[in-house]
PDB file of N, CA and C in Angstrom:
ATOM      1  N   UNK A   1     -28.270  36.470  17.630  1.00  0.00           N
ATOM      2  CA  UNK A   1     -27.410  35.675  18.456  1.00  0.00           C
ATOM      3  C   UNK A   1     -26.093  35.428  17.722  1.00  0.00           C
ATOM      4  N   UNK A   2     -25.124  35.900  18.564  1.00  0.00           N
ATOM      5  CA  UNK A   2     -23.460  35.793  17.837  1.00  0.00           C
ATOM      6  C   UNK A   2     -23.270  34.134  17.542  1.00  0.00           C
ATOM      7  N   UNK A   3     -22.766  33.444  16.871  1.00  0.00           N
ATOM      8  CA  UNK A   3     -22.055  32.285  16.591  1.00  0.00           C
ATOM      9  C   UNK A   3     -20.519  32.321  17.251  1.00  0.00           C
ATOM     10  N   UNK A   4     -20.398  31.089  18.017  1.00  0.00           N
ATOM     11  CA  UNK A   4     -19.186  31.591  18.870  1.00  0.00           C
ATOM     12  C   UNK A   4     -17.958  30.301  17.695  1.00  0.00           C
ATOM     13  N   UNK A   5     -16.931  30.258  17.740  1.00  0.00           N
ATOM     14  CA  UNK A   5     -15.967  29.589  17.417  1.00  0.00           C
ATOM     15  C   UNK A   5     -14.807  29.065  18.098  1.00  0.00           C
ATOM     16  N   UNK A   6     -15.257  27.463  18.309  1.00  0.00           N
ATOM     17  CA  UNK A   6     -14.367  26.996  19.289  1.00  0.00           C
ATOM     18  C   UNK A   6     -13.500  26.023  18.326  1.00  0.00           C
ATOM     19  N   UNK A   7     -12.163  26.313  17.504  1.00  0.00           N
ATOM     20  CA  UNK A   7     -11.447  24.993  17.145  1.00  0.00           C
ATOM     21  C   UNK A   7     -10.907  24.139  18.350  1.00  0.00           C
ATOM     22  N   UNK A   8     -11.259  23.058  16.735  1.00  0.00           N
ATOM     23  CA  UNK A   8     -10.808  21.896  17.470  1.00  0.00           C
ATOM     24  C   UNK A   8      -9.272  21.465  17.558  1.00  0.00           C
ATOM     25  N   UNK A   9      -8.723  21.667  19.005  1.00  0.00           N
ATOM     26  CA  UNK A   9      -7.404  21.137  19.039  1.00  0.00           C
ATOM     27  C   UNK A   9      -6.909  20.233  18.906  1.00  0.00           C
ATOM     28  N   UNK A  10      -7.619  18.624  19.213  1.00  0.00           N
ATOM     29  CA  UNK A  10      -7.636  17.826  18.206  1.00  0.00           C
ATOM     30  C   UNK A  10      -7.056  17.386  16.868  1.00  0.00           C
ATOM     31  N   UNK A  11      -8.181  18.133  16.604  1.00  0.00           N
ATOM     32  CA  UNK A  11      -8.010  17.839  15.122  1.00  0.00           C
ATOM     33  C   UNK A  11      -7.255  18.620  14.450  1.00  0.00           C
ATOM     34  N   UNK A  12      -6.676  20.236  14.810  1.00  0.00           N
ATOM     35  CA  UNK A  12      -5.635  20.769  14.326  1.00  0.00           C
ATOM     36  C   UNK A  12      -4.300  20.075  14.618  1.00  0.00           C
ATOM     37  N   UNK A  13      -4.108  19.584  15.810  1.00  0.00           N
ATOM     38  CA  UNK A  13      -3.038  18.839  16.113  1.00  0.00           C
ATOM     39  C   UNK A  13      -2.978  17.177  15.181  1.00  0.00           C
ATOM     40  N   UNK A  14      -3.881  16.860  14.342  1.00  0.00           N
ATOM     41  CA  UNK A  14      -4.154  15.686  13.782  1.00  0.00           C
ATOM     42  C   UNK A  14      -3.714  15.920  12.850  1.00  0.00           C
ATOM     43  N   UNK A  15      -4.390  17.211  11.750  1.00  0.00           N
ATOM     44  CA  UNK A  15      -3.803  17.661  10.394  1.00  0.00           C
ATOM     45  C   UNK A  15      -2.409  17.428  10.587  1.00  0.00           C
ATOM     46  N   UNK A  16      -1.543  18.467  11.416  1.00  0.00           N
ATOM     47  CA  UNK A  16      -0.454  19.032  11.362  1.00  0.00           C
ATOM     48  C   UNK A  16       0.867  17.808  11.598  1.00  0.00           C
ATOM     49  N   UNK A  17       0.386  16.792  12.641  1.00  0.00           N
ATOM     50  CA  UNK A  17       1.067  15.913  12.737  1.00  0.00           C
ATOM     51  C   UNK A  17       1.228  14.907  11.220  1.00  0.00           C
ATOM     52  N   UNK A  18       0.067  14.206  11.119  1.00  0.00           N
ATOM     53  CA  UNK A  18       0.144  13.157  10.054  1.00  0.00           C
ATOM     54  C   UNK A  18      -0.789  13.604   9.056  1.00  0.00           C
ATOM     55  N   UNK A  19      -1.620  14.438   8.671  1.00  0.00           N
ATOM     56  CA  UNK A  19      -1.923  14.642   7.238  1.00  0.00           C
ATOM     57  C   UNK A  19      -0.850  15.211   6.574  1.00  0.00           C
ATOM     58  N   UNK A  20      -0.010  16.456   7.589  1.00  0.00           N
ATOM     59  CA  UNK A  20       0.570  16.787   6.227  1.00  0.00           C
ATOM     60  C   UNK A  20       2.226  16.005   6.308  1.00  0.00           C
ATOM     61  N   UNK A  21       2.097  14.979   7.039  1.00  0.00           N
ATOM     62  CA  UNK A  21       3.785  14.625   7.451  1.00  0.00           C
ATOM     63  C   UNK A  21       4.213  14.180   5.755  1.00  0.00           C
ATOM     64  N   UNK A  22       3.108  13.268   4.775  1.00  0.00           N
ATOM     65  CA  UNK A  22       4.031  13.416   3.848  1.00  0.00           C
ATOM     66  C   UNK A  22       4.048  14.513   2.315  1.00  0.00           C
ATOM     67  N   UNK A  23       3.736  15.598   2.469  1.00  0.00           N
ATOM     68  CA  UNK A  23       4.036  17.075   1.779  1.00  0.00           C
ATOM     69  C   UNK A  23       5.164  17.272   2.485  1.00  0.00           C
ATOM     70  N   UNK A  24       5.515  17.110   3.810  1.00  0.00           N
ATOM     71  CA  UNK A  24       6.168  17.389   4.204  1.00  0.00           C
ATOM     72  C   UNK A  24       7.493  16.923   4.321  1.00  0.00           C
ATOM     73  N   UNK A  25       7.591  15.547   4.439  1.00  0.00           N
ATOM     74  CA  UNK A  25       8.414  14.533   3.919  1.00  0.00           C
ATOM     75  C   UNK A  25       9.141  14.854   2.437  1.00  0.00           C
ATOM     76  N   UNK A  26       8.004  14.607   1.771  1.00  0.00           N
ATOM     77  CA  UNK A  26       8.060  14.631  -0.012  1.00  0.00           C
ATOM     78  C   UNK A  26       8.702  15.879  -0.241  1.00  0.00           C
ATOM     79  N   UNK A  27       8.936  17.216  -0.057  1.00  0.00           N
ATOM     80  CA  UNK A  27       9.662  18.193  -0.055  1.00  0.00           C
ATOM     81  C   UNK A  27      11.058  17.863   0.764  1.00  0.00           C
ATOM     82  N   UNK A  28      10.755  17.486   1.364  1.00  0.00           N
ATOM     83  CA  UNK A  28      12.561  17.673   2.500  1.00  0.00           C
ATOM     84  C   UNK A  28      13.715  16.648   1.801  1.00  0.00           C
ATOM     85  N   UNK A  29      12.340  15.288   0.911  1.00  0.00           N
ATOM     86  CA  UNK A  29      13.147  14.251   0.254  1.00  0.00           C
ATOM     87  C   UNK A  29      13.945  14.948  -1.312  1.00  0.00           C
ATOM     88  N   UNK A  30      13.026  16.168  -1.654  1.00  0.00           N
ATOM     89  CA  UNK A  30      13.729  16.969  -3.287  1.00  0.00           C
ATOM     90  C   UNK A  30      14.813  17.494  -2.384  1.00  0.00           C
ATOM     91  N   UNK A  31      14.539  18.463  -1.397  1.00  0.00           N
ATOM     92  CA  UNK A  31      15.802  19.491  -1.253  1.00  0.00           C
ATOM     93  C   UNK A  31      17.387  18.365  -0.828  1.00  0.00           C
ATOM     94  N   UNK A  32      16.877  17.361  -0.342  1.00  0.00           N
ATOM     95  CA  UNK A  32      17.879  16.055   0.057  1.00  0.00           C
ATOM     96  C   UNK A  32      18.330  16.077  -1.356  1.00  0.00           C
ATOM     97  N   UNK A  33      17.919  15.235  -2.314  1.00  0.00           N
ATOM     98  CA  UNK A  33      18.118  15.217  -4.012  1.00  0.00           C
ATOM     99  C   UNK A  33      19.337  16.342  -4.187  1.00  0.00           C
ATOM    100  N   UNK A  34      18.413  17.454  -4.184  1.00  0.00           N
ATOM    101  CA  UNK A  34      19.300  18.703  -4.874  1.00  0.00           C
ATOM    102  C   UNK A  34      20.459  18.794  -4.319  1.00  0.00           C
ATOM    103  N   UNK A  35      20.506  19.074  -2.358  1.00  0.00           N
ATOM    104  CA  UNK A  35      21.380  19.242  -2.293  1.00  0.00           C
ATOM    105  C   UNK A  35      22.879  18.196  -2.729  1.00  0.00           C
ATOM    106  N   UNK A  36      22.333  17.226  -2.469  1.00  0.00           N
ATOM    107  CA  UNK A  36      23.735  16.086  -2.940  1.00  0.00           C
ATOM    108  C   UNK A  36      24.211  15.982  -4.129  1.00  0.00           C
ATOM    109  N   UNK A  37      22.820  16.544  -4.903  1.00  0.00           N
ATOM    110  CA  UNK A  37      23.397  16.539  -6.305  1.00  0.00           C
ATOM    111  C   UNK A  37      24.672  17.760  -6.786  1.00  0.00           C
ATOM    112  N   UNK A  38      25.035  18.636  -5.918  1.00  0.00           N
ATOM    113  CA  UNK A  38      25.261  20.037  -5.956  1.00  0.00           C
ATOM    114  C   UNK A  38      26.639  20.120  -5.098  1.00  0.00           C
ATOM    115  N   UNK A  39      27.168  18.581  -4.157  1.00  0.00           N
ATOM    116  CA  UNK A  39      28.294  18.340  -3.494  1.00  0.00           C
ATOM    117  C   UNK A  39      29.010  17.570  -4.447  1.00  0.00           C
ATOM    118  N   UNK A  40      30.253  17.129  -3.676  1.00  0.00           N
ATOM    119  CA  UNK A  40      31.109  16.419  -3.997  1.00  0.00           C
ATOM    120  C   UNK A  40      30.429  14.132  -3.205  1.00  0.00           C
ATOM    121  N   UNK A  41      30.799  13.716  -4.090  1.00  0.00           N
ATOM    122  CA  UNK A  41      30.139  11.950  -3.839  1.00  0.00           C
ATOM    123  C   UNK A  41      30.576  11.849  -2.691  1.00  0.00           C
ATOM    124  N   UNK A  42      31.585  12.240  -2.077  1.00  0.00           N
ATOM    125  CA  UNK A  42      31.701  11.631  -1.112  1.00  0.00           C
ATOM    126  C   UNK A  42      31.087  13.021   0.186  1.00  0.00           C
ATOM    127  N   UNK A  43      30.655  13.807  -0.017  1.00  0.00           N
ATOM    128  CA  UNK A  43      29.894  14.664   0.877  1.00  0.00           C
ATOM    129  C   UNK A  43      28.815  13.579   1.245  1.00  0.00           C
ATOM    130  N   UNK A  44      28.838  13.470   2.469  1.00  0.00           N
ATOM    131  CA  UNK A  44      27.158  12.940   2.967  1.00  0.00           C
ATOM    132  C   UNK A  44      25.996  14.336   3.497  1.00  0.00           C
ATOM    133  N   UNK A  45      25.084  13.921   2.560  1.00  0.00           N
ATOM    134  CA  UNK A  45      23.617  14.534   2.770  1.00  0.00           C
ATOM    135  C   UNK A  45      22.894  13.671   3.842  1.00  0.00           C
ATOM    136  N   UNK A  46      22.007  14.442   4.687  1.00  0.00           N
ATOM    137  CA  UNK A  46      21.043  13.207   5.045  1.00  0.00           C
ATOM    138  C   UNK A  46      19.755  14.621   5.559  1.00  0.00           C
ATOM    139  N   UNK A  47      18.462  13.910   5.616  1.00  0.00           N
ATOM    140  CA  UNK A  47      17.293  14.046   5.710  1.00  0.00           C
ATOM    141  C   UNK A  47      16.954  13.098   6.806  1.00  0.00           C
ATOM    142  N   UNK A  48      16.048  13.675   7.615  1.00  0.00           N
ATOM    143  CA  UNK A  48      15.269  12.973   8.855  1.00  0.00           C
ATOM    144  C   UNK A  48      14.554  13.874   8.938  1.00  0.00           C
ATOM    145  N   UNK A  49      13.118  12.762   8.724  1.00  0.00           N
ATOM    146  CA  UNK A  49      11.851  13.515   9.154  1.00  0.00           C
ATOM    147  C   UNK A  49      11.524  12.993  10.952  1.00  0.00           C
ATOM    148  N   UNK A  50      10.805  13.965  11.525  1.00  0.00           N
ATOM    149  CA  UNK A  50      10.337  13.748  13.220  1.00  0.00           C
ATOM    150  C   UNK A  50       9.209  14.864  12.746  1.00  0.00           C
ATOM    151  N   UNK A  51       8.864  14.479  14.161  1.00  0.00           N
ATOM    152  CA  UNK A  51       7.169  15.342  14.811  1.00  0.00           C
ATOM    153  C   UNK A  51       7.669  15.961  16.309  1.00  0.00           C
ATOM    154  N   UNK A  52       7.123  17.037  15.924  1.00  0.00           N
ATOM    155  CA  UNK A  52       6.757  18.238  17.393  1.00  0.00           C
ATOM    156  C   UNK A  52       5.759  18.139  17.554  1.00  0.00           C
ATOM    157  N   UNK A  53       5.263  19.473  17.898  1.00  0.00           N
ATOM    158  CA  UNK A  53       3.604  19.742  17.779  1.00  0.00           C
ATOM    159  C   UNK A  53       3.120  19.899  16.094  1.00  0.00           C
ATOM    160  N   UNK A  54       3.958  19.292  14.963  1.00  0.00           N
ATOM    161  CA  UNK A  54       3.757  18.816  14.090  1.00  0.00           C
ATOM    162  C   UNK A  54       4.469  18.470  12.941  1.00  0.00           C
ATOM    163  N   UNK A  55       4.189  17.895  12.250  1.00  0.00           N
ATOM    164  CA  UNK A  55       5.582  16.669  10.915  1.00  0.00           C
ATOM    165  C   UNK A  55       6.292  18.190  10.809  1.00  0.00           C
ATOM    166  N   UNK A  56       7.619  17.740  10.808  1.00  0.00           N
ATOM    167  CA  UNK A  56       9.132  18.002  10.238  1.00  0.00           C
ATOM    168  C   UNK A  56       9.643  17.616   9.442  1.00  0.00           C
ATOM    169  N   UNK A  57      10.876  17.645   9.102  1.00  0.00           N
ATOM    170  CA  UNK A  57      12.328  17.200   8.784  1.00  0.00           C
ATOM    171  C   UNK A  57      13.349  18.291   8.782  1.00  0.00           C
ATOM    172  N   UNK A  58      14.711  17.423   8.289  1.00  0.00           N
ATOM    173  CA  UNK A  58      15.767  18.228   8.546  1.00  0.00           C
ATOM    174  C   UNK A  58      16.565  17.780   7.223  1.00  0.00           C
ATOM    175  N   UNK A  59      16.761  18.287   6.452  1.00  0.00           N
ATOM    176  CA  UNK A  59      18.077  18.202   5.741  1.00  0.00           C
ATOM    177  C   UNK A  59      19.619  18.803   6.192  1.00  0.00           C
ATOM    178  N   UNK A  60      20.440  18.555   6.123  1.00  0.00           N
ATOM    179  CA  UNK A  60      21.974  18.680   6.951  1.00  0.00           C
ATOM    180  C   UNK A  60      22.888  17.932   5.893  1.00  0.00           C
ATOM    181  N   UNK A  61      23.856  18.986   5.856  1.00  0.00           N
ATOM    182  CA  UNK A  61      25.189  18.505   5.265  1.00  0.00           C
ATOM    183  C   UNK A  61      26.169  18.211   6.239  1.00  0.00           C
ATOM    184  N   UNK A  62      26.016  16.421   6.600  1.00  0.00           N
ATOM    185  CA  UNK A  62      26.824  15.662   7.753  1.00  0.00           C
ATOM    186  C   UNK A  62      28.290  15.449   6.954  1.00  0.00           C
ATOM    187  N   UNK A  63      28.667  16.559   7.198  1.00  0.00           N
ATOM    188  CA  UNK A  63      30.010  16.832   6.817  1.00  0.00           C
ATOM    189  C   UNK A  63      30.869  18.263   7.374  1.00  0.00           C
ATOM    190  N   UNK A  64      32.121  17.164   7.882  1.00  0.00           N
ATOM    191  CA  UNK A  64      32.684  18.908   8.925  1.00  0.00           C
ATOM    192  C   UNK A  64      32.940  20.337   7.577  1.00  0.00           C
ATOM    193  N   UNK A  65      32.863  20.056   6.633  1.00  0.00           N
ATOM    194  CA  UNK A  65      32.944  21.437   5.681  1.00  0.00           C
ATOM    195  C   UNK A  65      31.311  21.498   5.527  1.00  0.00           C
ATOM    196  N   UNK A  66      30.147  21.114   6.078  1.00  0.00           N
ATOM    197  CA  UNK A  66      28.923  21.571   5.663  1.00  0.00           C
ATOM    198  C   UNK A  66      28.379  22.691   6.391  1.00  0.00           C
ATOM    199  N   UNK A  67      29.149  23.296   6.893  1.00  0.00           N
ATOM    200  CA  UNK A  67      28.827  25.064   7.320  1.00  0.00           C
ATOM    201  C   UNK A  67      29.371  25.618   6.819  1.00  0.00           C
ATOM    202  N   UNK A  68      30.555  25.373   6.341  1.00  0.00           N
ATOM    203  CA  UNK A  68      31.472  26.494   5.173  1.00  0.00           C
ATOM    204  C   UNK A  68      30.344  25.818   3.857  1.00  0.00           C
ATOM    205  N   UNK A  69      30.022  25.287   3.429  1.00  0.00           N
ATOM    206  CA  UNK A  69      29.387  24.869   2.171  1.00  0.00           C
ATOM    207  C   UNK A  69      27.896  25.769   2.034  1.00  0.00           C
ATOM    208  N   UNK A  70      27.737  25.383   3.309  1.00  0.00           N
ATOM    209  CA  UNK A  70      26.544  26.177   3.228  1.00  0.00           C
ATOM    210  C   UNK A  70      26.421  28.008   3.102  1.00  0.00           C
ATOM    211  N   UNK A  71      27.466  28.444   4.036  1.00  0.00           N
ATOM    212  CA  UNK A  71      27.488  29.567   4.117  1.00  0.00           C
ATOM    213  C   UNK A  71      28.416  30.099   2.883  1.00  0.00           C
ATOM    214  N   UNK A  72      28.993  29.233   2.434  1.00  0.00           N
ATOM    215  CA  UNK A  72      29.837  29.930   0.808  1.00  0.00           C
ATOM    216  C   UNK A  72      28.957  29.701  -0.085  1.00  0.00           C
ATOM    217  N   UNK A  73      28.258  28.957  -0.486  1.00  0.00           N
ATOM    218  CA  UNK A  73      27.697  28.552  -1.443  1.00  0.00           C
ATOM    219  C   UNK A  73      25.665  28.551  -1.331  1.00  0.00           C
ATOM    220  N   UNK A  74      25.646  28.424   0.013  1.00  0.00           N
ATOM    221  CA  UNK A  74      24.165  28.235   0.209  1.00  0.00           C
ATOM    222  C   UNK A  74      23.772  27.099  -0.396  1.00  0.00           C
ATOM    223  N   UNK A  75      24.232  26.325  -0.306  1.00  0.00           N
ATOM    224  CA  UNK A  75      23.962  24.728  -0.951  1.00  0.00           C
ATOM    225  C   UNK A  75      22.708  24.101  -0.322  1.00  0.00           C
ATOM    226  N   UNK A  76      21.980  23.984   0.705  1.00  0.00           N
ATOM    227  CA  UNK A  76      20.460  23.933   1.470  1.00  0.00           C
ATOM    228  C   UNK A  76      19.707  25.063   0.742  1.00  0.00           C
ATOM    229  N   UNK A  77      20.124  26.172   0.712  1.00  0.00           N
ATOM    230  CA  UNK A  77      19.064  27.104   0.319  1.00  0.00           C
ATOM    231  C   UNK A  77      18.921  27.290  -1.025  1.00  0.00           C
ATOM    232  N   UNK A  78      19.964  27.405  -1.777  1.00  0.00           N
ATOM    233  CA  UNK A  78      19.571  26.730  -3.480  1.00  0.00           C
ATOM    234  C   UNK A  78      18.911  25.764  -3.506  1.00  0.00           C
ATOM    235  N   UNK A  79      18.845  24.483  -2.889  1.00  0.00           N
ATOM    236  CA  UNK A  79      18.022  23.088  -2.708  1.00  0.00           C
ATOM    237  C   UNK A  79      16.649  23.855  -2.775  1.00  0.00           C
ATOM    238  N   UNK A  80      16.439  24.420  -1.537  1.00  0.00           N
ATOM    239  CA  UNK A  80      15.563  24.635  -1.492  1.00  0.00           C
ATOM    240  C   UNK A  80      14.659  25.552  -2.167  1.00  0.00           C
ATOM    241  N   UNK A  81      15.297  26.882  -2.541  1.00  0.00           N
ATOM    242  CA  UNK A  81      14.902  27.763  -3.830  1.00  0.00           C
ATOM    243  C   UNK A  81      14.422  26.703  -5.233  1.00  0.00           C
ATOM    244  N   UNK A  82      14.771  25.797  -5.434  1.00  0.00           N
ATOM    245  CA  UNK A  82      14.966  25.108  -6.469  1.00  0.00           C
ATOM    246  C   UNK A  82      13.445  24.711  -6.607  1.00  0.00           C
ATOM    247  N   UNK A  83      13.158  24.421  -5.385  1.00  0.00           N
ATOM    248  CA  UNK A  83      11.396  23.772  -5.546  1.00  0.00           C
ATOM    249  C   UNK A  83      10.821  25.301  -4.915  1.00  0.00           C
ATOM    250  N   UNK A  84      11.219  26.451  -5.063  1.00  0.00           N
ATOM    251  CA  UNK A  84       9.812  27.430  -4.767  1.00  0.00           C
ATOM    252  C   UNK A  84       9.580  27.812  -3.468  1.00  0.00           C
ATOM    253  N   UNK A  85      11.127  27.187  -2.430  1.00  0.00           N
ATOM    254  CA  UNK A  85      10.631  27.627  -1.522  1.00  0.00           C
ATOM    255  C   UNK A  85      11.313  28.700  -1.212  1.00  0.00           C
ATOM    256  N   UNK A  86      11.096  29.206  -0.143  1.00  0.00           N
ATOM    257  CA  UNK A  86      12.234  31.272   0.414  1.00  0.00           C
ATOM    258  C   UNK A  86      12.928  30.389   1.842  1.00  0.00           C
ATOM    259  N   UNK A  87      13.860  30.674   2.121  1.00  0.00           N
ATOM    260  CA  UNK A  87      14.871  30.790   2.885  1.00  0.00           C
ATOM    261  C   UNK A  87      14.728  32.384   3.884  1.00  0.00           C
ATOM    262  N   UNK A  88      14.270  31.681   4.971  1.00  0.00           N
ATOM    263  CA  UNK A  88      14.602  33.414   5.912  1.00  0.00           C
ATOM    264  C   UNK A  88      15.330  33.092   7.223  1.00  0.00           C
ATOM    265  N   UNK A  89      16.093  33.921   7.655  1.00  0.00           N
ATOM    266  CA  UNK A  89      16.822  33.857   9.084  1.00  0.00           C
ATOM    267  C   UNK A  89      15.567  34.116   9.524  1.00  0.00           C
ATOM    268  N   UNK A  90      15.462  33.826  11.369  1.00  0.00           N
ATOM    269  CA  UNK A  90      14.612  34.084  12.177  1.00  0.00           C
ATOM    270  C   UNK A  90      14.625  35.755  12.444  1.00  0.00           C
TER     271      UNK A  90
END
């Protein structure tokens, strides 16, 4: 007799939301760190974590030169290289 496998949606939707919201948090709060550390003081960084169909955040350089910063320099994606992570376009 086969064993059938039904996950639980539930509880995958449980992990993903709030077990891992703060790994998830706790990373978005270093690449926040790095990146500001890596601007000018008066550049504003900011981080906001939210939930989809599970924990987020966003780091953003809230600054009208933070698309030239980013795209000259990669200043988010060094942040983020910095702790181990890869950077990919979609």
């Amino acid at each position: 007799m086969a064993n059938t496998f039904r996950p639980d949606r539930k509880g995958i939707s449980e992990i993903l939301k709030k077990q891992t919201a703060g790994a998830i948090n706790g990373l978005a709060s270093q690449i926040y760190s790095q990146a500001q550390a890596s601007v000018d003081s008066d550049v504003e960084v900011t981080m906001e974590p939210y939930t989809t169909d599970r924990a987020a955040a966003s780091v953003t350089i809230a600054d009208p030169r933070g698309l030239e910063m980013q795209a000259r320099d990669g200043v988010l994606t060094r942040a983020a290289a910095t702790l181990g992570l890869e950077v990919r376009s979609k």
